[in-house]
N, C-alpha and C. Protein backbone atom coordinates (compact mmCIF):
# COMPACT_ATOMS: atom_id res chain seq x y z
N UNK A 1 206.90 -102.16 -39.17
CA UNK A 1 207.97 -101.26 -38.78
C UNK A 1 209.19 -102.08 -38.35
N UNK A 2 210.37 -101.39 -39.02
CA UNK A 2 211.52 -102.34 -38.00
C UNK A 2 212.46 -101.37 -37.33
N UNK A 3 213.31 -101.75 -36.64
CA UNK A 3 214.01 -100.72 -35.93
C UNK A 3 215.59 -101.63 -36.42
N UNK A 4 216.71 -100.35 -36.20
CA UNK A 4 217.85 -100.36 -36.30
C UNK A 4 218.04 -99.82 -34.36
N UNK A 5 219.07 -100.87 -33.89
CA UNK A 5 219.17 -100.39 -32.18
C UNK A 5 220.18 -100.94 -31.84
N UNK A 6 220.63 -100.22 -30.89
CA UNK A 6 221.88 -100.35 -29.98
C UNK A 6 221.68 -100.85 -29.05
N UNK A 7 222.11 -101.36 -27.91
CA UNK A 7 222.51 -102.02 -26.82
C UNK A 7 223.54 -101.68 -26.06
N UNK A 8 223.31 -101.65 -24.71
CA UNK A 8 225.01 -101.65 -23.96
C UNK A 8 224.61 -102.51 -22.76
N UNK A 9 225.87 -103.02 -22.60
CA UNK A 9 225.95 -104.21 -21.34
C UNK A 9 227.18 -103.29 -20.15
N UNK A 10 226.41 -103.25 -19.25
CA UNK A 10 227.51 -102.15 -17.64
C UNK A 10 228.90 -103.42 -17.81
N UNK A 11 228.13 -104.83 -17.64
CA UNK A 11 228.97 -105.96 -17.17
C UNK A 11 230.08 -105.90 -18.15
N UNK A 12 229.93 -106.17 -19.72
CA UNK A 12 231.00 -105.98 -20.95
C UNK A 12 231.35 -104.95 -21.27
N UNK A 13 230.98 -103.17 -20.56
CA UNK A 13 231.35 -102.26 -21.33
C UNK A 13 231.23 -102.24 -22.48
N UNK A 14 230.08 -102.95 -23.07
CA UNK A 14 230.32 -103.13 -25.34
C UNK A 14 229.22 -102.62 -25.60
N UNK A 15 229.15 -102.34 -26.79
CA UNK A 15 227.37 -102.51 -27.14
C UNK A 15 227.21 -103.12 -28.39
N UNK A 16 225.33 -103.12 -28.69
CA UNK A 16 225.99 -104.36 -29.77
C UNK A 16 224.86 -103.58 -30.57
N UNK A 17 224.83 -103.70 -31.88
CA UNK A 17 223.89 -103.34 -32.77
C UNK A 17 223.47 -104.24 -33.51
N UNK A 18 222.24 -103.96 -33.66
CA UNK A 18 221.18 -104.78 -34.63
C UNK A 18 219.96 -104.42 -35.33
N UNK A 19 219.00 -105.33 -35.62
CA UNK A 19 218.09 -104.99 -36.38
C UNK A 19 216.42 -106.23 -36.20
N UNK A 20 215.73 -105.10 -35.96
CA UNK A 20 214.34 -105.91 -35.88
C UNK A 20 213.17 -105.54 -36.14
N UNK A 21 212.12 -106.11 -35.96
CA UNK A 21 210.96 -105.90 -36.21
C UNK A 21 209.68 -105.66 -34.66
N UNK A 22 210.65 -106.37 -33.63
CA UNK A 22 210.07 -106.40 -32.57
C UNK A 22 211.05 -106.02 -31.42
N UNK A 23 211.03 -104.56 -31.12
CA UNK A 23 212.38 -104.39 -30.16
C UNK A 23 212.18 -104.81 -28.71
N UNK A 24 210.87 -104.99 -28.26
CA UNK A 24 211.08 -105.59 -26.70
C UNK A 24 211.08 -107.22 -26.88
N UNK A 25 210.70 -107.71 -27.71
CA UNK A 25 210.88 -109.39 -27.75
C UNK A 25 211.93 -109.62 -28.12
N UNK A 26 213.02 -108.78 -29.27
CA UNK A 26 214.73 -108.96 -29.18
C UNK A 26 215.35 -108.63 -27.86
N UNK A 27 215.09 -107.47 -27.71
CA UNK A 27 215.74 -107.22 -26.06
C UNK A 27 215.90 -108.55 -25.30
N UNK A 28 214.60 -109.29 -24.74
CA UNK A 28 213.94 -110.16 -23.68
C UNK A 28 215.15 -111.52 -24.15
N UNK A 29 215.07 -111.43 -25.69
CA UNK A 29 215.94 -112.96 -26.09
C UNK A 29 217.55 -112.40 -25.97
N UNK A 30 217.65 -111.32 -25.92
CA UNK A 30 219.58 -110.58 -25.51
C UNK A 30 219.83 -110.74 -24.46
N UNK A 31 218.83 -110.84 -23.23
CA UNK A 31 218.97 -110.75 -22.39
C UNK A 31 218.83 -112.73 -21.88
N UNK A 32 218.43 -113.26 -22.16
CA UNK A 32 218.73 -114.78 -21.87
C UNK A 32 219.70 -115.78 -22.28
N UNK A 33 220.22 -116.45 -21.46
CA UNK A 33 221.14 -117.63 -21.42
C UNK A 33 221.49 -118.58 -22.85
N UNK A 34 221.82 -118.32 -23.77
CA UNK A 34 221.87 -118.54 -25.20
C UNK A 34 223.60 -118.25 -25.85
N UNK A 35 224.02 -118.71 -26.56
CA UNK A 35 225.01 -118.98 -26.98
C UNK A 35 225.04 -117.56 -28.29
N UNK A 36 226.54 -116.77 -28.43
CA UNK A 36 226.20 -115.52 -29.28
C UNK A 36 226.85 -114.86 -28.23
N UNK A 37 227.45 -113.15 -28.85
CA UNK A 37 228.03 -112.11 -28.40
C UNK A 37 226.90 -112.09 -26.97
N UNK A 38 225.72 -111.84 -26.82
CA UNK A 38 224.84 -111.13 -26.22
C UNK A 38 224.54 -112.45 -25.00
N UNK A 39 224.86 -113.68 -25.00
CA UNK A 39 224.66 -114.68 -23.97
C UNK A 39 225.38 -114.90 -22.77
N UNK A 40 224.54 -114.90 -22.10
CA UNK A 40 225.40 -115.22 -20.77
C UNK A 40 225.45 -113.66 -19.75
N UNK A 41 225.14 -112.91 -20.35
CA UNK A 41 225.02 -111.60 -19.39
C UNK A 41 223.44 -111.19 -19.72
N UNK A 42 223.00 -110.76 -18.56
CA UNK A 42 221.57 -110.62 -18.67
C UNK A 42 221.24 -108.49 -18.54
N UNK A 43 222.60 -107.97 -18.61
CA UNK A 43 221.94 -106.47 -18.26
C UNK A 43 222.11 -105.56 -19.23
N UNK A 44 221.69 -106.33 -20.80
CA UNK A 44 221.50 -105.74 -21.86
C UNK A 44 220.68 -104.60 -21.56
N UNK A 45 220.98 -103.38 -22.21
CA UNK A 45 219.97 -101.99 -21.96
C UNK A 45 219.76 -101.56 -23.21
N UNK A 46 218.40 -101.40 -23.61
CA UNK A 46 218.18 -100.27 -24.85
C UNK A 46 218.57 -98.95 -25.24
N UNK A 47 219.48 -98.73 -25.41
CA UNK A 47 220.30 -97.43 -25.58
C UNK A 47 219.85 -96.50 -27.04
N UNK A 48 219.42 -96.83 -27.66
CA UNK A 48 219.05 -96.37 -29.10
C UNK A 48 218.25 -97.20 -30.14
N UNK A 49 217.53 -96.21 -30.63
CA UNK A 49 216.79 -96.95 -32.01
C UNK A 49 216.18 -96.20 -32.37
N UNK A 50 216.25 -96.68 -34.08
CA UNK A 50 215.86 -95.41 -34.93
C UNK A 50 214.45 -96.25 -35.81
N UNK A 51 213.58 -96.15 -36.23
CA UNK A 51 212.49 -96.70 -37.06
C UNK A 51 213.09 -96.58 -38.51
N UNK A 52 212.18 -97.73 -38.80
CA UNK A 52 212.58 -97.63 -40.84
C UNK A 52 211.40 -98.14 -41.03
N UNK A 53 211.11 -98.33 -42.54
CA UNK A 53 209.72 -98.93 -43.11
C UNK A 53 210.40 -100.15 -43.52
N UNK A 54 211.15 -100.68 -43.81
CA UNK A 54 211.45 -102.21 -44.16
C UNK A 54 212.53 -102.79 -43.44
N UNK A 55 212.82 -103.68 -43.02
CA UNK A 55 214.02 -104.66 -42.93
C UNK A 55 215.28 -104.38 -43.75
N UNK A 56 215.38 -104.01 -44.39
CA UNK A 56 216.12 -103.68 -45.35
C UNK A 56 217.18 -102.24 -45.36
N UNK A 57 216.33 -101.31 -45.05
CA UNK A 57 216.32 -99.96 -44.55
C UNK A 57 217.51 -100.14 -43.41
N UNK A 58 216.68 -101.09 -42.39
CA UNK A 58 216.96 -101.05 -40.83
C UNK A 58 218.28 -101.89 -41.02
N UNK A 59 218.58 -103.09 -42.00
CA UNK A 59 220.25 -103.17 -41.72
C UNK A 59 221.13 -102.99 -42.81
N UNK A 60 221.05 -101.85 -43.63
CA UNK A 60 221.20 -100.97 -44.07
C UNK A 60 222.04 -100.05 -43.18
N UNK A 61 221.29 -99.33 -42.19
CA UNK A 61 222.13 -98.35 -41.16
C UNK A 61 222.59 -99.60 -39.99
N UNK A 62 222.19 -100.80 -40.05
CA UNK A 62 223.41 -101.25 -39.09
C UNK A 62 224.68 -101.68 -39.62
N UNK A 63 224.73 -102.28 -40.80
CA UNK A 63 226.36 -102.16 -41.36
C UNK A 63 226.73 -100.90 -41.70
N UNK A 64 226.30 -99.62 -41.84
CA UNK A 64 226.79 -98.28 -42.28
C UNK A 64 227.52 -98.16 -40.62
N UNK A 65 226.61 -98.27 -39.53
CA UNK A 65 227.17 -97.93 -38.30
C UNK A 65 228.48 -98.92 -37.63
N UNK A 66 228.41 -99.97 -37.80
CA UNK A 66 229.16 -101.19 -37.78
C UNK A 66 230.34 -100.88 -38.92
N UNK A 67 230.39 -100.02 -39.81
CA UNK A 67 231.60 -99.36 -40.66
C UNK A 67 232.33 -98.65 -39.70
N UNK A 68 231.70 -97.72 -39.03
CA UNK A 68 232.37 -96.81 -38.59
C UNK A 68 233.16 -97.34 -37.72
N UNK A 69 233.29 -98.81 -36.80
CA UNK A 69 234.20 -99.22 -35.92
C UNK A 69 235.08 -97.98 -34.84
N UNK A 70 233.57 -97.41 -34.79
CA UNK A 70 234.04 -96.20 -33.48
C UNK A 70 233.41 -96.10 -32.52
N UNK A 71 233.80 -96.32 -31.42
CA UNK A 71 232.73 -96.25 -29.78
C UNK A 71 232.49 -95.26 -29.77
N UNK A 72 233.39 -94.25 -30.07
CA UNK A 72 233.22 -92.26 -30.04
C UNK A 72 232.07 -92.05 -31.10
N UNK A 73 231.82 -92.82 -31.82
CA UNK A 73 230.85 -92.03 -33.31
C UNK A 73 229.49 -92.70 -32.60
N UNK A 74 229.65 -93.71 -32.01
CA UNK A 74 228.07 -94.83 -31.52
C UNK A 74 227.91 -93.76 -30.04
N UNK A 75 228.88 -93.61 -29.44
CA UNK A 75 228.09 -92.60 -28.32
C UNK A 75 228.39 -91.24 -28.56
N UNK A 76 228.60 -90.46 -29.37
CA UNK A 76 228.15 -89.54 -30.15
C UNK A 76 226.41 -89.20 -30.92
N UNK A 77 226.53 -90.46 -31.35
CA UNK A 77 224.92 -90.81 -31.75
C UNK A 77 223.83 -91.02 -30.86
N UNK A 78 224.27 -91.71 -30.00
CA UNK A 78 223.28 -92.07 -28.18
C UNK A 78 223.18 -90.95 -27.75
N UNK A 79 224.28 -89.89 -27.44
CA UNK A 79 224.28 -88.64 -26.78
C UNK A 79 223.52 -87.68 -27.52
N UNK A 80 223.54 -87.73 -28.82
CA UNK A 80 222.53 -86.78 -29.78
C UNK A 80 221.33 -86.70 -29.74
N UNK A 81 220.83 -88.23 -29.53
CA UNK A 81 219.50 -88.62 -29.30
C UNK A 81 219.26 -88.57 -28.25
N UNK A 82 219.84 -88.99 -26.83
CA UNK A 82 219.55 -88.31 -25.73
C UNK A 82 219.37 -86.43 -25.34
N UNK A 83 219.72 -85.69 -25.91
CA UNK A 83 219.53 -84.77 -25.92
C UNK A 83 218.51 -83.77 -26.27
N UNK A 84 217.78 -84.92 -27.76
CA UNK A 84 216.87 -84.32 -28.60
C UNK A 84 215.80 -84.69 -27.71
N UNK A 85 215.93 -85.70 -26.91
CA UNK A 85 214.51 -86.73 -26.17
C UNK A 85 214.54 -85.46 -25.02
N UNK A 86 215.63 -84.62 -24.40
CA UNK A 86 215.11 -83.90 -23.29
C UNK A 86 214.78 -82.56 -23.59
N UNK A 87 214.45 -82.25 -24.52
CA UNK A 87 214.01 -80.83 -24.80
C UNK A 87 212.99 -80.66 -24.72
């Protein structure tokens, strides 16, 4: 299984999207002292993720989402899925 997932940092206000196969062992390495967008701040949060059956699939919808170059369309999407999770 891989996942397509979002991120947000309180400290950068950003979030970052990506793609994996293992979402708490990417998290754990976003969150450590390493050189890259995601280094140097440790209060990366899992904000979203969607499952796919291949690698392929999964960054697939992260350059489709990474098109849209909209904070309004990425928390539009977080807020959708938060919503569906409280029903």
């Amino acid at each position: 299984m891989f996942y397509f997932y979002i991120l947000y940092s309180n400290t950068r206000d950003k979030h970052y999207l990506g793609h994996t196969s293992e979402l708490s062992e990417r998290l754990k390495k976003h969150n450590t002292n390493h050189k890259g967008f995601t280094g140097g701040i440790s209060d990366w949060k899992l904000v979203y993720s969607e499952p796919y059956g291949s690698k392929l699939e999964a960054y697939a919808r992260e350059r489709q989402v990474k098109k849209w170059k909209s904070r309004k369309r990425i928390m539009e999407l977080i807020e959708k899925s938060s919503s569906e999770h409280s029903d």
